[in-house]
N, C-alpha and C. Protein backbone atom coordinates (compact mmCIF):
# COMPACT_ATOMS: atom_id res chain seq x y z
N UNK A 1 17.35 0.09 0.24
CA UNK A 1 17.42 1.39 -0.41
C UNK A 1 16.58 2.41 0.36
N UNK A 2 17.26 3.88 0.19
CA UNK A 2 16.37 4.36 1.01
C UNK A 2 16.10 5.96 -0.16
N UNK A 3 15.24 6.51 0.34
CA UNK A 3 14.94 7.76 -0.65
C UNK A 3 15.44 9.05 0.01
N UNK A 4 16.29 9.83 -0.50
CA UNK A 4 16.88 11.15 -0.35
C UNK A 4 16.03 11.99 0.33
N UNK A 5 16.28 12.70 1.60
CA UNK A 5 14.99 13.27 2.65
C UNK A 5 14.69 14.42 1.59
N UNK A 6 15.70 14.96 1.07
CA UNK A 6 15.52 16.73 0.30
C UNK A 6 14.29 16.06 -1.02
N UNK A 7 14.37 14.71 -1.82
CA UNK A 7 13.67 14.28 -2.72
C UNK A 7 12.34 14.11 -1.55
N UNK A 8 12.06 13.64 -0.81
CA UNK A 8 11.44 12.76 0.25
C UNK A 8 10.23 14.31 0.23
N UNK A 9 10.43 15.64 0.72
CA UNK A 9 10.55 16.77 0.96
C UNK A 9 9.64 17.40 -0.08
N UNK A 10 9.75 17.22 -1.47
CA UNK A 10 9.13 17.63 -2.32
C UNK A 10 8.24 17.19 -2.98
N UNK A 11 8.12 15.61 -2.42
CA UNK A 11 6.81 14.53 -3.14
C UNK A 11 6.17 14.84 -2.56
N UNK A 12 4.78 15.09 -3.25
CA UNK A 12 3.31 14.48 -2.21
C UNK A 12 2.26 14.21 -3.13
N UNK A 13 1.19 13.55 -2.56
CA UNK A 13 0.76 12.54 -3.08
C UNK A 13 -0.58 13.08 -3.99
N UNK A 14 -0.21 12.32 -5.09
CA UNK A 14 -1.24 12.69 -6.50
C UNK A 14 -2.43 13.24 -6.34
N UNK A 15 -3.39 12.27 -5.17
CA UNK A 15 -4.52 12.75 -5.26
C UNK A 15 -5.14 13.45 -4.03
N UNK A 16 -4.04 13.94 -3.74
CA UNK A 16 -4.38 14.44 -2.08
C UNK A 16 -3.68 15.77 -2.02
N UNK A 17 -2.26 15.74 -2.86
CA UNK A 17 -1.72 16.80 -2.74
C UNK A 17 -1.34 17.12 -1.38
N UNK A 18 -1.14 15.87 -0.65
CA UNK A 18 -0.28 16.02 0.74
C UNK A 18 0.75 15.03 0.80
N UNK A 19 1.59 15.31 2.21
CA UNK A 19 2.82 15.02 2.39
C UNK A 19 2.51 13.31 2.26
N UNK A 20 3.86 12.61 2.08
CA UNK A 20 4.09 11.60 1.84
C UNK A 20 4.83 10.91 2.88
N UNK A 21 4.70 9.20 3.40
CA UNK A 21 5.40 9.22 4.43
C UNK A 21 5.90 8.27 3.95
N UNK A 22 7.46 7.94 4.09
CA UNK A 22 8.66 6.94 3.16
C UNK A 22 8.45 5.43 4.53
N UNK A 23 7.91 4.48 3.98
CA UNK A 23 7.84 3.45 4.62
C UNK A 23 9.34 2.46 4.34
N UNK A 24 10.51 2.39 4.97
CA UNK A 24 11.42 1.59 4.64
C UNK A 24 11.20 -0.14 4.61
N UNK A 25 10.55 -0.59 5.15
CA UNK A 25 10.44 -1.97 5.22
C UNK A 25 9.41 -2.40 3.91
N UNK A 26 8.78 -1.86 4.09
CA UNK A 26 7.67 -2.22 2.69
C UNK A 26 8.15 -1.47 1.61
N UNK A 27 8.64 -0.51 1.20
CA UNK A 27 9.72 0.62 0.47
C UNK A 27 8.19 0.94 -0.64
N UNK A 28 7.20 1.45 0.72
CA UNK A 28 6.23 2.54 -0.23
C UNK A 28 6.21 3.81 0.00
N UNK A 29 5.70 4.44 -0.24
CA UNK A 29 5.19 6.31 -0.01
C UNK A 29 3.66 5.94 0.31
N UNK A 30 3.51 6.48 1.78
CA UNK A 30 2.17 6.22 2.16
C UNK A 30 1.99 7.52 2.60
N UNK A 31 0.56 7.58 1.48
CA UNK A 31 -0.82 8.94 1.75
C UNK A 31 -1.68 8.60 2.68
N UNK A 32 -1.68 9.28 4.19
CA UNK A 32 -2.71 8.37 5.15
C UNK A 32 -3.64 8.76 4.49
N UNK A 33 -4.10 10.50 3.92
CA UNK A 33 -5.15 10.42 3.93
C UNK A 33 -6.00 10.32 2.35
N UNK A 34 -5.44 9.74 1.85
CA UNK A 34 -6.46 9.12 0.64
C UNK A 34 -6.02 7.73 0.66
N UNK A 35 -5.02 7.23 1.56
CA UNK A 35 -5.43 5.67 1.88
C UNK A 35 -4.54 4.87 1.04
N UNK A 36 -3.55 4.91 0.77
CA UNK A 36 -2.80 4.82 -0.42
C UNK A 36 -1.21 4.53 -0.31
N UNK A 37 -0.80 3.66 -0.77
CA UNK A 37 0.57 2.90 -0.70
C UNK A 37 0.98 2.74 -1.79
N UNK A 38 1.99 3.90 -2.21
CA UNK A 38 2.59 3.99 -3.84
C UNK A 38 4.03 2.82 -3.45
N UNK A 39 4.45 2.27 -4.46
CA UNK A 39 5.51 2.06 -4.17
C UNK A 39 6.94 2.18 -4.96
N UNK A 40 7.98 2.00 -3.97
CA UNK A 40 9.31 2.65 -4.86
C UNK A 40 10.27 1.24 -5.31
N UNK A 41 10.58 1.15 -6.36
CA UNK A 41 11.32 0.44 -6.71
C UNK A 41 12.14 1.08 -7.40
N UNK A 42 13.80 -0.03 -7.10
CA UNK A 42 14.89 0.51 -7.33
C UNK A 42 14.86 1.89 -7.64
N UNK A 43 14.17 2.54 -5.91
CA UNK A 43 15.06 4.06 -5.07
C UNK A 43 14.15 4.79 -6.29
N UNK A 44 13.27 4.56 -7.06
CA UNK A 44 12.20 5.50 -8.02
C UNK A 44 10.86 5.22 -7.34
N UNK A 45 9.92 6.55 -6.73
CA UNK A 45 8.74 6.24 -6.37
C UNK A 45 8.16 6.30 -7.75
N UNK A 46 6.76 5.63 -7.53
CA UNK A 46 5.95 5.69 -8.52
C UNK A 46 4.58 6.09 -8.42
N UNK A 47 4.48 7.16 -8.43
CA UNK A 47 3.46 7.80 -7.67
C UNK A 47 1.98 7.77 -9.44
N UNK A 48 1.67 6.51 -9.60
CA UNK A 48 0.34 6.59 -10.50
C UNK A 48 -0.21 5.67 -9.42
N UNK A 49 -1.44 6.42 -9.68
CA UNK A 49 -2.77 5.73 -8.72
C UNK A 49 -3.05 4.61 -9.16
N UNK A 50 -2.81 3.97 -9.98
CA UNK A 50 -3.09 2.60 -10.86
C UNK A 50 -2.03 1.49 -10.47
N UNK A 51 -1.04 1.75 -9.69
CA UNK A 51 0.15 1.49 -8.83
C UNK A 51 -0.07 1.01 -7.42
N UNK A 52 -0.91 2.36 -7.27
CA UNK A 52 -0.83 2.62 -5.99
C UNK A 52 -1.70 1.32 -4.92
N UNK A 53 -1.30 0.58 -3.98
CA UNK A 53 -1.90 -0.42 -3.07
C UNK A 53 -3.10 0.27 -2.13
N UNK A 54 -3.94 0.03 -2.10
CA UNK A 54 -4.76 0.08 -1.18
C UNK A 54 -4.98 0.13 -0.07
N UNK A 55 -4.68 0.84 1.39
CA UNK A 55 -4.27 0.90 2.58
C UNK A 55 -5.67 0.07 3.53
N UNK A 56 -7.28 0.07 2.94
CA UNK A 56 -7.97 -0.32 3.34
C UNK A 56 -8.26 -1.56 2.65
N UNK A 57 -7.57 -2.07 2.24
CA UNK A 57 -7.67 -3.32 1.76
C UNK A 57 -6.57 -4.04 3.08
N UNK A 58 -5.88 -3.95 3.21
CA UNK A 58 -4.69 -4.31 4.03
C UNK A 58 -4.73 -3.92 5.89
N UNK A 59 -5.71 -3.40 5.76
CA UNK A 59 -6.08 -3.31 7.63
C UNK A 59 -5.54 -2.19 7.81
N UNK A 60 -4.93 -1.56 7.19
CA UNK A 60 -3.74 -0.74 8.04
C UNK A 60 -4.40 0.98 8.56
């Protein structure tokens, strides 16, 4: 599944209030800069921070 660029376009991220980057293989929305890996299931992001994966937990 992939997310609509025009939808893609208008997300950004909760606690940063910046752009979002659509990861297809892992199918998250990654905030580099608050560090943060929301993820989308069935083609719906889910952008709550209580969701959201940890980017410094994971090396990345």
């Amino acid at each position: 599944m992939t997310i609509d660029p025009s939808l893609l376009a208008l997300l950004v991220c909760p606690v940063t209030r910046t752009r979002l980057i659509y990861d297809k293989i892992t199918q998250e929305l990654i905030s580099d800069v608050a560090g943060l890996a929301f993820p989308v299931r069935n083609g719906i992001p889910i952008l709550l921070v209580t969701e959201a994966r940890s980017l410094a937990d994971a090396g990345e």
